[in-house]
Protein backbone atom coordinates (compact mmCIF):
# COMPACT_ATOMS: atom_id res chain seq x y z
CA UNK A 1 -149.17 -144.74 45.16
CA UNK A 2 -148.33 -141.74 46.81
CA UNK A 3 -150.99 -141.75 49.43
CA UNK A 4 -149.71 -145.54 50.20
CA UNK A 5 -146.78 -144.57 50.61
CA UNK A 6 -146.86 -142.07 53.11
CA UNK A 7 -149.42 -144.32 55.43
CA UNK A 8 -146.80 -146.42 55.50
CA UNK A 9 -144.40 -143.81 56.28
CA UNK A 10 -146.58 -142.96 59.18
CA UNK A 11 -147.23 -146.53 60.18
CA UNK A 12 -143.24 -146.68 60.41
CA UNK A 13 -142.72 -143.60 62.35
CA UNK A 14 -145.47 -144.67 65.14
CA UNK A 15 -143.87 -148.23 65.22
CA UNK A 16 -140.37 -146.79 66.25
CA UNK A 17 -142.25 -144.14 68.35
CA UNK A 18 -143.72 -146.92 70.20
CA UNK A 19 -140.67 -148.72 70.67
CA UNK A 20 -138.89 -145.73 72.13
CA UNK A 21 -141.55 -145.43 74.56
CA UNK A 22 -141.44 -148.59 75.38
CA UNK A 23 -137.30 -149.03 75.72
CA UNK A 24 -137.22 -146.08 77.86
CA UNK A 25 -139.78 -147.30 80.58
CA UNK A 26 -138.31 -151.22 80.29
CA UNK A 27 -134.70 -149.87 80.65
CA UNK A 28 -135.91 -147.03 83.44
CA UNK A 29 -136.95 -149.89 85.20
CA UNK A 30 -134.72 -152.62 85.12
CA UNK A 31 -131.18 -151.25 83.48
CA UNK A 32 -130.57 -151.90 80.07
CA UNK A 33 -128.71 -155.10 80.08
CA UNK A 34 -131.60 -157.02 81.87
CA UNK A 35 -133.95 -155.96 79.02
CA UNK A 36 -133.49 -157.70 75.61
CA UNK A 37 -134.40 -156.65 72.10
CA UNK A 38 -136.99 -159.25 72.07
CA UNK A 39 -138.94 -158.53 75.29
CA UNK A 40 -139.15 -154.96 74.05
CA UNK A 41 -140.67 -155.84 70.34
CA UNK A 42 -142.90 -158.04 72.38
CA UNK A 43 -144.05 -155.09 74.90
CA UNK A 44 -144.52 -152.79 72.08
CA UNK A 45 -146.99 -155.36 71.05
CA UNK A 46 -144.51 -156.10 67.51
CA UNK A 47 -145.18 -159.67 66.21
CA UNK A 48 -141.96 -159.26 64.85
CA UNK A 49 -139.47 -160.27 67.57
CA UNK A 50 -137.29 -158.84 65.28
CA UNK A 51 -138.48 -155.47 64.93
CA UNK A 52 -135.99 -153.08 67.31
CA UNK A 53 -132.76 -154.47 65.21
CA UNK A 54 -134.82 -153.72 62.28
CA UNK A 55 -135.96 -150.30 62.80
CA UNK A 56 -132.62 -149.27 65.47
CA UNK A 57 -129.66 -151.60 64.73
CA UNK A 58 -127.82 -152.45 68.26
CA UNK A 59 -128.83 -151.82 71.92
CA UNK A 60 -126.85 -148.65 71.91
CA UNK A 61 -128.34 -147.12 68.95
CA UNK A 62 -131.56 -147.94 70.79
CA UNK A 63 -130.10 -145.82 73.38
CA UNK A 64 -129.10 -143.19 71.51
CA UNK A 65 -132.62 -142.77 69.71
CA UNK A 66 -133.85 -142.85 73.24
CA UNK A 67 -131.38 -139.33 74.53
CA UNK A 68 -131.99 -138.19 71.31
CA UNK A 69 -136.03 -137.94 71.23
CA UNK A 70 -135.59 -135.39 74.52
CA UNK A 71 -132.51 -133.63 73.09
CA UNK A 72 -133.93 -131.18 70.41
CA UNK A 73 -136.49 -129.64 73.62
CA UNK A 74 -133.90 -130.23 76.52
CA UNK A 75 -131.39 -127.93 73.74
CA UNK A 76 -133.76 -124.79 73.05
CA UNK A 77 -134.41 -124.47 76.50
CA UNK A 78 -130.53 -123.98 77.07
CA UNK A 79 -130.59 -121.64 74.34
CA UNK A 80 -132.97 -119.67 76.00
CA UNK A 81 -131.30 -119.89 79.48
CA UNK A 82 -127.48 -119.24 77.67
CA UNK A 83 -129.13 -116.30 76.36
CA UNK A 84 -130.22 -115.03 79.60
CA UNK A 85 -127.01 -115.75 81.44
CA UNK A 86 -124.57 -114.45 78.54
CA UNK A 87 -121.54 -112.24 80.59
CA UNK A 88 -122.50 -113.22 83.83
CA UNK A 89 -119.96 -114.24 86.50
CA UNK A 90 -122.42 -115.48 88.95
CA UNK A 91 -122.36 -119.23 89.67
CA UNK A 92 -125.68 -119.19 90.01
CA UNK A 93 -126.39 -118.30 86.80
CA UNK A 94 -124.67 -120.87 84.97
CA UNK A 95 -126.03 -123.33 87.50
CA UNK A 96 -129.58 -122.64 86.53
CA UNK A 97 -128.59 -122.86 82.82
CA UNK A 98 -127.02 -126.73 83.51
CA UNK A 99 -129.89 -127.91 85.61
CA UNK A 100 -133.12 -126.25 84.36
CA UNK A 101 -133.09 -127.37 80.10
CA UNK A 102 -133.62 -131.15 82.05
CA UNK A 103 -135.79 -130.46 84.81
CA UNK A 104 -138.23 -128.32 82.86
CA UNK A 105 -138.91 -131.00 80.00
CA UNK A 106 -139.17 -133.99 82.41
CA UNK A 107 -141.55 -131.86 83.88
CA UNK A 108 -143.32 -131.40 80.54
CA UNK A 109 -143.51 -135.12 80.38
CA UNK A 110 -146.69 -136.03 82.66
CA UNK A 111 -147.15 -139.00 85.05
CA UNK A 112 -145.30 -141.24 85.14
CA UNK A 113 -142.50 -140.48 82.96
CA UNK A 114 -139.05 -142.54 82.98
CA UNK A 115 -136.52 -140.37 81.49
CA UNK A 116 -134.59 -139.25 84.51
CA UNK A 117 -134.34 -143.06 85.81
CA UNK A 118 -133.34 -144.04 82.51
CA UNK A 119 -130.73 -141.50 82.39
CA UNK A 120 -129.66 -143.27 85.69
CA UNK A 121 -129.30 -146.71 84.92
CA UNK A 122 -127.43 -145.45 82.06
CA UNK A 123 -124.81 -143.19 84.43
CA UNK A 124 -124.48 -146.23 86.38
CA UNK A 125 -123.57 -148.73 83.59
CA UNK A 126 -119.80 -148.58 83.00
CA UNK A 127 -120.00 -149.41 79.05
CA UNK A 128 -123.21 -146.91 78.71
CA UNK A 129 -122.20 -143.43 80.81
CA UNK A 130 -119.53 -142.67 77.75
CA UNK A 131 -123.25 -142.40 75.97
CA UNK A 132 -124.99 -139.95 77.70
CA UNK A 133 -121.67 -138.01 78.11
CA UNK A 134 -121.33 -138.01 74.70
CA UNK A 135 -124.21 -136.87 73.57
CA UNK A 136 -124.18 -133.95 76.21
CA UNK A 137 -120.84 -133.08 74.94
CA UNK A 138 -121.77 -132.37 71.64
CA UNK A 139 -124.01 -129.77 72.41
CA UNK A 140 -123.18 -126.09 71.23
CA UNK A 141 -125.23 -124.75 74.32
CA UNK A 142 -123.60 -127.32 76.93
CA UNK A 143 -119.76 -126.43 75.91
CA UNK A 144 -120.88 -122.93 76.48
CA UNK A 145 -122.32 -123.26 79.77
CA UNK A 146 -119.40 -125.25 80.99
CA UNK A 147 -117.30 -122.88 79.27
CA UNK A 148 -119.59 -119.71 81.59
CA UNK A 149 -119.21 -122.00 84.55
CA UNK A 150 -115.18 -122.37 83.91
CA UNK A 151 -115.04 -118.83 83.72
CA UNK A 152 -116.57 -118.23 86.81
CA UNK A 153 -114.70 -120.79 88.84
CA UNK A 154 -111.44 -119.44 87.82
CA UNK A 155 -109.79 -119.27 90.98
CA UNK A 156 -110.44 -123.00 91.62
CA UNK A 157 -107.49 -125.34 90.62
CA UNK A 158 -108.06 -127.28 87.43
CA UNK A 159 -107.94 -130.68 89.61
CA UNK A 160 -110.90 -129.26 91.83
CA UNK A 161 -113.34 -128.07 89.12
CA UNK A 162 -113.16 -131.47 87.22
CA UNK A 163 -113.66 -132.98 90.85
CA UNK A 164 -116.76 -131.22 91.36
CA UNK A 165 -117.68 -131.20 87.77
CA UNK A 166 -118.04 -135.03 88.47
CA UNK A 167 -119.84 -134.55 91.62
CA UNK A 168 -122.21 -132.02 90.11
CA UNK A 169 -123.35 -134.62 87.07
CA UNK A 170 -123.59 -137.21 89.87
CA UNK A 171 -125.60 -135.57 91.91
CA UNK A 172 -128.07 -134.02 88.99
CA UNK A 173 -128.45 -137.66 87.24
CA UNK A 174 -129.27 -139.62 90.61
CA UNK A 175 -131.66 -136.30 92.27
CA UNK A 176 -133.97 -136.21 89.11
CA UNK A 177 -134.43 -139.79 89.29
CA UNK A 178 -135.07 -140.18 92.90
CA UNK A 179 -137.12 -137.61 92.60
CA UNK A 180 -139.02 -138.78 89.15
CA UNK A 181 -139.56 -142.19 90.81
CA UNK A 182 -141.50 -140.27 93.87
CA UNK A 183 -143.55 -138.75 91.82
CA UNK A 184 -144.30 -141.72 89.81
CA UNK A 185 -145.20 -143.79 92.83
CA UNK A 186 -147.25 -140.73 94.49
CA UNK A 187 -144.93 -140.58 97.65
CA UNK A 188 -143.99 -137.54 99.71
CA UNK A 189 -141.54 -135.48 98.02
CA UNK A 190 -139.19 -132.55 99.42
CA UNK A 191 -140.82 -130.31 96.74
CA UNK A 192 -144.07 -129.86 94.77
CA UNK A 193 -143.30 -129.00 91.27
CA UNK A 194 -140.28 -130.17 88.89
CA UNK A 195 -139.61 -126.58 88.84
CA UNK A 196 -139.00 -125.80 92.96
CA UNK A 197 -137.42 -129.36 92.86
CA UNK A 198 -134.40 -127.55 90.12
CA UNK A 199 -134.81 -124.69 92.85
CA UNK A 200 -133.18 -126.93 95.76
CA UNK A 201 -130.58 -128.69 93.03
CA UNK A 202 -129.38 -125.61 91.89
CA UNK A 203 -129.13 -124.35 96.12
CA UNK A 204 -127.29 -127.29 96.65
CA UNK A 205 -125.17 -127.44 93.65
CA UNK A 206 -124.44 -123.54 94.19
CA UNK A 207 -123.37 -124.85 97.45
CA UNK A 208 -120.96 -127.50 96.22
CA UNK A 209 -119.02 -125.55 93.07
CA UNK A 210 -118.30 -122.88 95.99
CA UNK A 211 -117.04 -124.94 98.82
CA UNK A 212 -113.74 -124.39 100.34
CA UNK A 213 -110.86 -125.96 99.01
CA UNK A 214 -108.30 -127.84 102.07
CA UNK A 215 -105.56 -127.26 100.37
């Protein structure tokens, strides 16, 4: 009985493992609202057309599975970079510690992977970005490294740094997919490695946080 039951406890697991897998490269590809609960049971090879209500409930818990499968790696990194950067006023420093938990697991995720352009179509979907924002927002490490990053900025009026806060997530969301998408497709890209791509973000977003102000 026992046995039984935990082969089917492992059956269940690889089913919804599967159908993660499979939501994240569908909605990567075509946004989330042209993909529907059936095609994806169906791509996941479920004979039950039924199966992602079953095992996820609505689209956006679907979604939210999806962030959370990366979330528990993309959060120890931070922990590790937070660590690193604790006290520091540089910019840079913080920078690194917003940019690198993502980079480094998508980079951990081989060829081709779809998390960055699913984090896209999500940013770009009006009744989805409150999501991802979400979820970011409730991260312990993340309020802290906005919190570093705050600190540092001081000087900048309030207006400004929410400005370029915007920018910044803009600019991360929309690079890593562009770039994921090259890499996917084997075209030239700016930089080699995940890793000296989060090099040139972090340049840039340096660059950006510590613009002039016209007042």
């Amino acid at each position: 009985m026992m046995m039984a039951k935990t082969v089917r406890t492992q059956r269940v697991n690889a089913t919804r493992e599967l159908i993660l897998a499979t939501a994240e490269r569908m909605f990567a590809e075509r946004g989330v609202h042209e993909v529907s609960n059936r095609q994806i049971s169906e791509a996941a090879g479920q004979g039950n057309n039924t199966a992602v209500g079953y095992h996820f409930g609505t689209k956006t818990d679907l979604v939210r599975a999806i962030a959370r499968k990366h979330s528990e790696q993309i959060e120890e990194r931070r922990k590790e970079l937070v660590a690193a950067a604790e006290g520091s006023t540089d910019v840079r420093d913080w920078i690194v510690c917003l940019v690198r938990p993502a980079t480094d697991h998508m980079g951990s995720l081989g060829v081709p992977s779809w998390l960055a352009r699913f984090n896209a179509q999500l940013m770009n979907d009006p009744s989805l970005r409150e999501v991802v924002i979400e979820e970011s927002l409730t991260s312990p490490m993340m309020r802290k490294i906005l919190d570093g990053l705050s600190e540092c900025l001081a000087d900048l009026p309030l207006e400004v740094r929410l400005e370029r806060g915007d920018m910044a997530r803009s600019v991360i969301v929309q690079m890593c997919a562009e770039y994921e998408r090259a890499v996917a497709e084997g075209t030239p890209t700016a930089r080699a490695t995940w890793h000296d791509m989060a090099t040139g973000l972090i340049d840039g977003l340096v660059g950006l946080w510590t613009a002039p102000v016209t007042r």
